[in-house]
Protein backbone atom coordinates (compact mmCIF):
# COMPACT_ATOMS: atom_id res chain seq x y z
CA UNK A 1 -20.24 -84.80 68.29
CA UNK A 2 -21.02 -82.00 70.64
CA UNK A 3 -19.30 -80.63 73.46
CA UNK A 4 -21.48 -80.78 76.41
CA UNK A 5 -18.82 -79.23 79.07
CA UNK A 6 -17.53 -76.51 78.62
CA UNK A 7 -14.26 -75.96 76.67
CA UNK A 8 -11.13 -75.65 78.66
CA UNK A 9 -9.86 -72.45 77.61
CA UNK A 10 -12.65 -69.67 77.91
CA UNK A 11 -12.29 -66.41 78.85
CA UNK A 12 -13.25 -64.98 82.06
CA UNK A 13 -16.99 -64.06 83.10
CA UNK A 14 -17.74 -61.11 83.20
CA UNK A 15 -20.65 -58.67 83.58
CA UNK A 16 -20.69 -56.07 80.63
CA UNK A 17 -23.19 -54.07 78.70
CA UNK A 18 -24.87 -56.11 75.48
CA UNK A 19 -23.99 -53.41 73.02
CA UNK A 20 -19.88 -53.30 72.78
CA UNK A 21 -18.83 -50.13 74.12
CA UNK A 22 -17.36 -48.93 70.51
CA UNK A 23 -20.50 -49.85 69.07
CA UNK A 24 -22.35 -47.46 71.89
CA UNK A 25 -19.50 -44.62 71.23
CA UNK A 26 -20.36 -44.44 67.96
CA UNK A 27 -24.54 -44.49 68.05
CA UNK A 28 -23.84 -41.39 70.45
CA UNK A 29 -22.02 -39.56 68.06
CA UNK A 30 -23.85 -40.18 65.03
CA UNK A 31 -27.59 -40.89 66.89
CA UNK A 32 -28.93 -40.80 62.93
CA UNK A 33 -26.67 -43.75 61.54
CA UNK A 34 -27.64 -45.82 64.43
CA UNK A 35 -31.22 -45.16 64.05
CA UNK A 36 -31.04 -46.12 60.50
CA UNK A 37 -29.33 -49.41 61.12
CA UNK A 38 -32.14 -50.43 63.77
CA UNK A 39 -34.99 -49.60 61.21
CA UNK A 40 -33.14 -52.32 58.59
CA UNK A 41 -32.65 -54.66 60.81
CA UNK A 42 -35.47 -55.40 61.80
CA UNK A 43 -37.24 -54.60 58.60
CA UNK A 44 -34.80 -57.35 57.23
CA UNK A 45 -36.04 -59.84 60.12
CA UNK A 46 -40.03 -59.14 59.15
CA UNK A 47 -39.56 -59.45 55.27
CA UNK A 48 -39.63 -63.57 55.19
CA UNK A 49 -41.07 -66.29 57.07
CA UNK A 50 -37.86 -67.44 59.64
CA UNK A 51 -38.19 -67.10 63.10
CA UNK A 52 -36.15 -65.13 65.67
CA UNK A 53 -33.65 -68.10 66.15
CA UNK A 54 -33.07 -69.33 62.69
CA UNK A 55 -31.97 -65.61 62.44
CA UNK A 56 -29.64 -65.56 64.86
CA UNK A 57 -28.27 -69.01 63.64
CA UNK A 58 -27.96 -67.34 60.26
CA UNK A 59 -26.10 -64.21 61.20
CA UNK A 60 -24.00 -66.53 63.50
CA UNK A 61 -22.03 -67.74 59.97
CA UNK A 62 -22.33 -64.70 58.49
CA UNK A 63 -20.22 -63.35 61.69
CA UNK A 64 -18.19 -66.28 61.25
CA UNK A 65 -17.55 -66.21 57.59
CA UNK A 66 -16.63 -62.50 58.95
CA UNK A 67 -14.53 -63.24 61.19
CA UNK A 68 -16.80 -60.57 63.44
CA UNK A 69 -16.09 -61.80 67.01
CA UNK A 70 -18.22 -58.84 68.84
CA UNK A 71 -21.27 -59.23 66.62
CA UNK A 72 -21.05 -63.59 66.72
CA UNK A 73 -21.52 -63.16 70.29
CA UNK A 74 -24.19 -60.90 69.83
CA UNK A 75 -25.76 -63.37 67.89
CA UNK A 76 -24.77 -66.18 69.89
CA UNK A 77 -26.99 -64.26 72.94
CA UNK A 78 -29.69 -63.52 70.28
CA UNK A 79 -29.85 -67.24 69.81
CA UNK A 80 -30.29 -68.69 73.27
CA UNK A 81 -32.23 -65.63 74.15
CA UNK A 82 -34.37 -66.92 71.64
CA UNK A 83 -34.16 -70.93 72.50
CA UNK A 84 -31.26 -72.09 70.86
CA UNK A 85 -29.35 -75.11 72.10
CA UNK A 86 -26.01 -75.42 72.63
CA UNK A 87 -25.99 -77.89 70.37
CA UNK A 88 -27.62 -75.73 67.48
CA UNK A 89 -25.16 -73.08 68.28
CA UNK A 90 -22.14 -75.29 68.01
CA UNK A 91 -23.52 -76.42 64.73
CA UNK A 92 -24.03 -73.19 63.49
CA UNK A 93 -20.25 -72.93 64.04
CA UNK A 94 -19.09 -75.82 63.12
CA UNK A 95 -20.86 -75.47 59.61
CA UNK A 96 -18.17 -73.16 58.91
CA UNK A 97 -15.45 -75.34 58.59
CA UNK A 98 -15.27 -76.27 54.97
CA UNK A 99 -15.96 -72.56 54.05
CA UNK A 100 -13.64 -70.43 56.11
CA UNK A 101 -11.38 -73.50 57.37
CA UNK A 102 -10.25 -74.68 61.00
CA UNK A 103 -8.65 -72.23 62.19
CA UNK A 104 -11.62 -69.77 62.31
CA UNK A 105 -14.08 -72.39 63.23
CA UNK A 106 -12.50 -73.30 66.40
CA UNK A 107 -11.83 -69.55 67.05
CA UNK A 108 -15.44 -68.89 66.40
CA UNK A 109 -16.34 -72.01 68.49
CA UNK A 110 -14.06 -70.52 71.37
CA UNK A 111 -15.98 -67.16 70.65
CA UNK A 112 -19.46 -68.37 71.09
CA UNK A 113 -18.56 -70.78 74.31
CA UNK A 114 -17.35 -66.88 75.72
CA UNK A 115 -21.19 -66.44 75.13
CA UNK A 116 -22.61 -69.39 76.45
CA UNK A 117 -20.85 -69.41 79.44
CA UNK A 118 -21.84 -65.76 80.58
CA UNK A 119 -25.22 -66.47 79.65
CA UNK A 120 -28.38 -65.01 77.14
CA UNK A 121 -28.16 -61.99 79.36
């Protein structure tokens, strides 16, 4: 069953930058490192057949399984930038549950609803 409101507790909006400010601290310092994890990235995206969206569904649980709340909503933008529902997104999540238990899922779920709710900007 999917949650078409959204969730009661949610953080506030906000406008920010889409690359985490520690993230962006350390690309400046080390320009080379950054570089380097572009070029795999998206040579990992063009090496087999899934689109842009079953991508960002996939490194969704990988975030999750993680426990990486930054990069999920990252991925979580990546996603509806790229057409994902809300209800694909919240089944992404809620996949998760018999891996990495409750208590994550619904933190992750709480995570990505921070996402939807500013937006795929």
């Amino acid at each position: 069953m999917s949650r078409k409101a959204k969730p009661a507790m949610k953080a506030p909006a906000k406008k920010s930058s889409k690359l985490p400010s520690t993230f962006k601290a350390f690309i400046e310092k080390f320009p080379e490192l950054g570089k380097a994890h572009e070029s795999v990235a998206r040579a990992v995206e063009k090496v087999g057949p899934l689109d842009a969206k079953t991508c960002a569904l996939i490194k969704m649980g990988i975030c999750i399984g993680a426990g990486l709340e930054s990069a999920l909503r990252s991925h979580v933008r990546r996603a509806l930038q790229h057409g994902a529902t809300t209800d694909e997104i919240e089944q992404a999540v809620l996949l998760a549950m018999n891996t990495v238990g409750f208590p994550r899922t619904v933190a992750s779920w709480s995570w990505a609803w921070t996402q939807i709710d500013r937006g795929a900007d």
